[in-house]
C-alpha atoms as a PDB file:
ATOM      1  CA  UNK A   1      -6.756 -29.012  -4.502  1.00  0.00           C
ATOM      2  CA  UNK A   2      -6.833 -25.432  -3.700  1.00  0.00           C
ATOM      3  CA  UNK A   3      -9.705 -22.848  -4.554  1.00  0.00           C
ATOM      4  CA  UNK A   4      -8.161 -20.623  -7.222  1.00  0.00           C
ATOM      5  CA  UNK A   5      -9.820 -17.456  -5.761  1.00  0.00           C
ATOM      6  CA  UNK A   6      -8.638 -18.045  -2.178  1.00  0.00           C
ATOM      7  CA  UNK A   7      -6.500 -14.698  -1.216  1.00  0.00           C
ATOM      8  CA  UNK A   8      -2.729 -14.697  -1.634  1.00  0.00           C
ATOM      9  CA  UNK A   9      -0.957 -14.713   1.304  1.00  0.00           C
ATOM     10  CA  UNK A  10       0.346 -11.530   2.047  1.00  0.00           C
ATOM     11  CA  UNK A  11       3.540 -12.267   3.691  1.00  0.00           C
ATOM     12  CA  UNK A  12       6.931 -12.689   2.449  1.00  0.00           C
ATOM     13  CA  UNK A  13       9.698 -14.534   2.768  1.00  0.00           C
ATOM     14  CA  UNK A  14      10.622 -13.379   5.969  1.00  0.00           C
ATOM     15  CA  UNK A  15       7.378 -13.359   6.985  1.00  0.00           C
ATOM     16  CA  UNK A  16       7.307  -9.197   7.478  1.00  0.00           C
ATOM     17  CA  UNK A  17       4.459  -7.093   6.804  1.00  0.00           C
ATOM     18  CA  UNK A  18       3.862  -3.349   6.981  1.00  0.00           C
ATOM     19  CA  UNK A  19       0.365  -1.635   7.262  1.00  0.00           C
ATOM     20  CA  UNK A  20      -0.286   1.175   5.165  1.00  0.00           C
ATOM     21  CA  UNK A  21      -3.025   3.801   5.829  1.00  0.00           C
ATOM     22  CA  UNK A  22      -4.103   6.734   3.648  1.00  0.00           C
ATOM     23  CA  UNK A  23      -4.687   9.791   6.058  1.00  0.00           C
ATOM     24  CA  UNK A  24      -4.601  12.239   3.711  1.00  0.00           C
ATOM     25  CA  UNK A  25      -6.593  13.209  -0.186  1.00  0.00           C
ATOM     26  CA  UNK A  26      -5.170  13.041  -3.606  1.00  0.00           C
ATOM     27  CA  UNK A  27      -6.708  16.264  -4.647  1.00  0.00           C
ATOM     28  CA  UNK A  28      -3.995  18.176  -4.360  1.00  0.00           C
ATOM     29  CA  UNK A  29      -1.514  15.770  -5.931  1.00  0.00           C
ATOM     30  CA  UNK A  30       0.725  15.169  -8.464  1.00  0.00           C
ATOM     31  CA  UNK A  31       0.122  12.816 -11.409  1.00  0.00           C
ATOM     32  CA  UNK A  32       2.584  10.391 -10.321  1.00  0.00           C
ATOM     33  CA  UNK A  33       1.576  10.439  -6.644  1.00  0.00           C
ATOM     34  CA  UNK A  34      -1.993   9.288  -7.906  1.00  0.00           C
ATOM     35  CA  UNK A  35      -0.680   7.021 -10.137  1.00  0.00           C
ATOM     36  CA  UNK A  36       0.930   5.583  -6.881  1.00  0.00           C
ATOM     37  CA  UNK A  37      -1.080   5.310  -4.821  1.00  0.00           C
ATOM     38  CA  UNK A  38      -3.852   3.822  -7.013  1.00  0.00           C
ATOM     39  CA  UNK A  39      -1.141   1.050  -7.541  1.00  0.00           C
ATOM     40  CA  UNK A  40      -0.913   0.671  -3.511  1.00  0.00           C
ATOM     41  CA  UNK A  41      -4.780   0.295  -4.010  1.00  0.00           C
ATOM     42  CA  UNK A  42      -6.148   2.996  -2.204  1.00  0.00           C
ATOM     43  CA  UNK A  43      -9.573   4.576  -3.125  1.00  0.00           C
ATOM     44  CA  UNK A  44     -11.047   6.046  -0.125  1.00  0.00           C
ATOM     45  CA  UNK A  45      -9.777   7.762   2.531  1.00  0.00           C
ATOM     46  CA  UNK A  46      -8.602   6.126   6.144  1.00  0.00           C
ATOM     47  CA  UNK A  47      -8.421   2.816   4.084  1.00  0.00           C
ATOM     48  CA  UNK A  48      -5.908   0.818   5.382  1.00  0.00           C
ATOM     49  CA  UNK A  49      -3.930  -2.417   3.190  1.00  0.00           C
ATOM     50  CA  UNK A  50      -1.184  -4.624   4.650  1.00  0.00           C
ATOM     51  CA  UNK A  51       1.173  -4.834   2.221  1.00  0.00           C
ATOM     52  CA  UNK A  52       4.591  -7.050   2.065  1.00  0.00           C
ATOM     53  CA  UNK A  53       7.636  -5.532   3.265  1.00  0.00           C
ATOM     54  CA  UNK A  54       9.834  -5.366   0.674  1.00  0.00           C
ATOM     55  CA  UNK A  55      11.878  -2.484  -1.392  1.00  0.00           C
ATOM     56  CA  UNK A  56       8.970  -1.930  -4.324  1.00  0.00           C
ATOM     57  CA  UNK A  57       6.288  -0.898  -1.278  1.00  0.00           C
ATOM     58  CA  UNK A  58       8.788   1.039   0.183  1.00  0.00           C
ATOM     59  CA  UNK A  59       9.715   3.380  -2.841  1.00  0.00           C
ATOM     60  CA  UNK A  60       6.195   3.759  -3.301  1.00  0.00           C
ATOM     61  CA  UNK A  61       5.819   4.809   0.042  1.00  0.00           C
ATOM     62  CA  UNK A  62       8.648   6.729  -0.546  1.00  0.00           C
ATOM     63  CA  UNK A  63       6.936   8.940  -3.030  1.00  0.00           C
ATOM     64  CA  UNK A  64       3.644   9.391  -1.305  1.00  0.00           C
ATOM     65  CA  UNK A  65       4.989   9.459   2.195  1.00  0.00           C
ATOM     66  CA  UNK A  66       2.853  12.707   2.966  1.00  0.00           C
ATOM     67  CA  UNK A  67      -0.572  10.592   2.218  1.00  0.00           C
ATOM     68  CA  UNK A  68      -0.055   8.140   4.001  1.00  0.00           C
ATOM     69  CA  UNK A  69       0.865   6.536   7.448  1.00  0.00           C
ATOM     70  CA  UNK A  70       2.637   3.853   8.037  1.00  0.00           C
ATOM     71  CA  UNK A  71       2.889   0.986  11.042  1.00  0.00           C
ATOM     72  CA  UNK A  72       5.646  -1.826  11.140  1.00  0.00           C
END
């Protein structure tokens, strides 16, 4: 039986990932741009999340694409 608190995997379907890395502050942001990227989970800066590849992550990178940096 398997551990309920055991990490999702974070792949997809396809098996694609993307890694996402905040380079820049949210001082100087707009509401929504905060809003988004505290629902890409970033706190701190340089913190870096893989994240699936799929068309939600990439409108939200869409909207903060001058925070952050982004690797295939």
């Amino acid at each position: 039986m398997e551990n309920e608190k055991t990490a999702p995997k974070k792949t997809t379907k396809s098996g694609k990932t993307i890694k996402i890395t905040q380079i820049h502050s949210v001082i100087c942001c707009t509401p929504k741009q905060r809003a988004t990227m505290k629902a890409l989970g970033f706190h701190t800066m340089n913190q870096t999340k893989i994240m699936p590849d799929n068309d939600a992550i990439r409108g939200m990178i869409k909207v903060v694409k001058h925070l952050v940096k982004v690797e295939e």
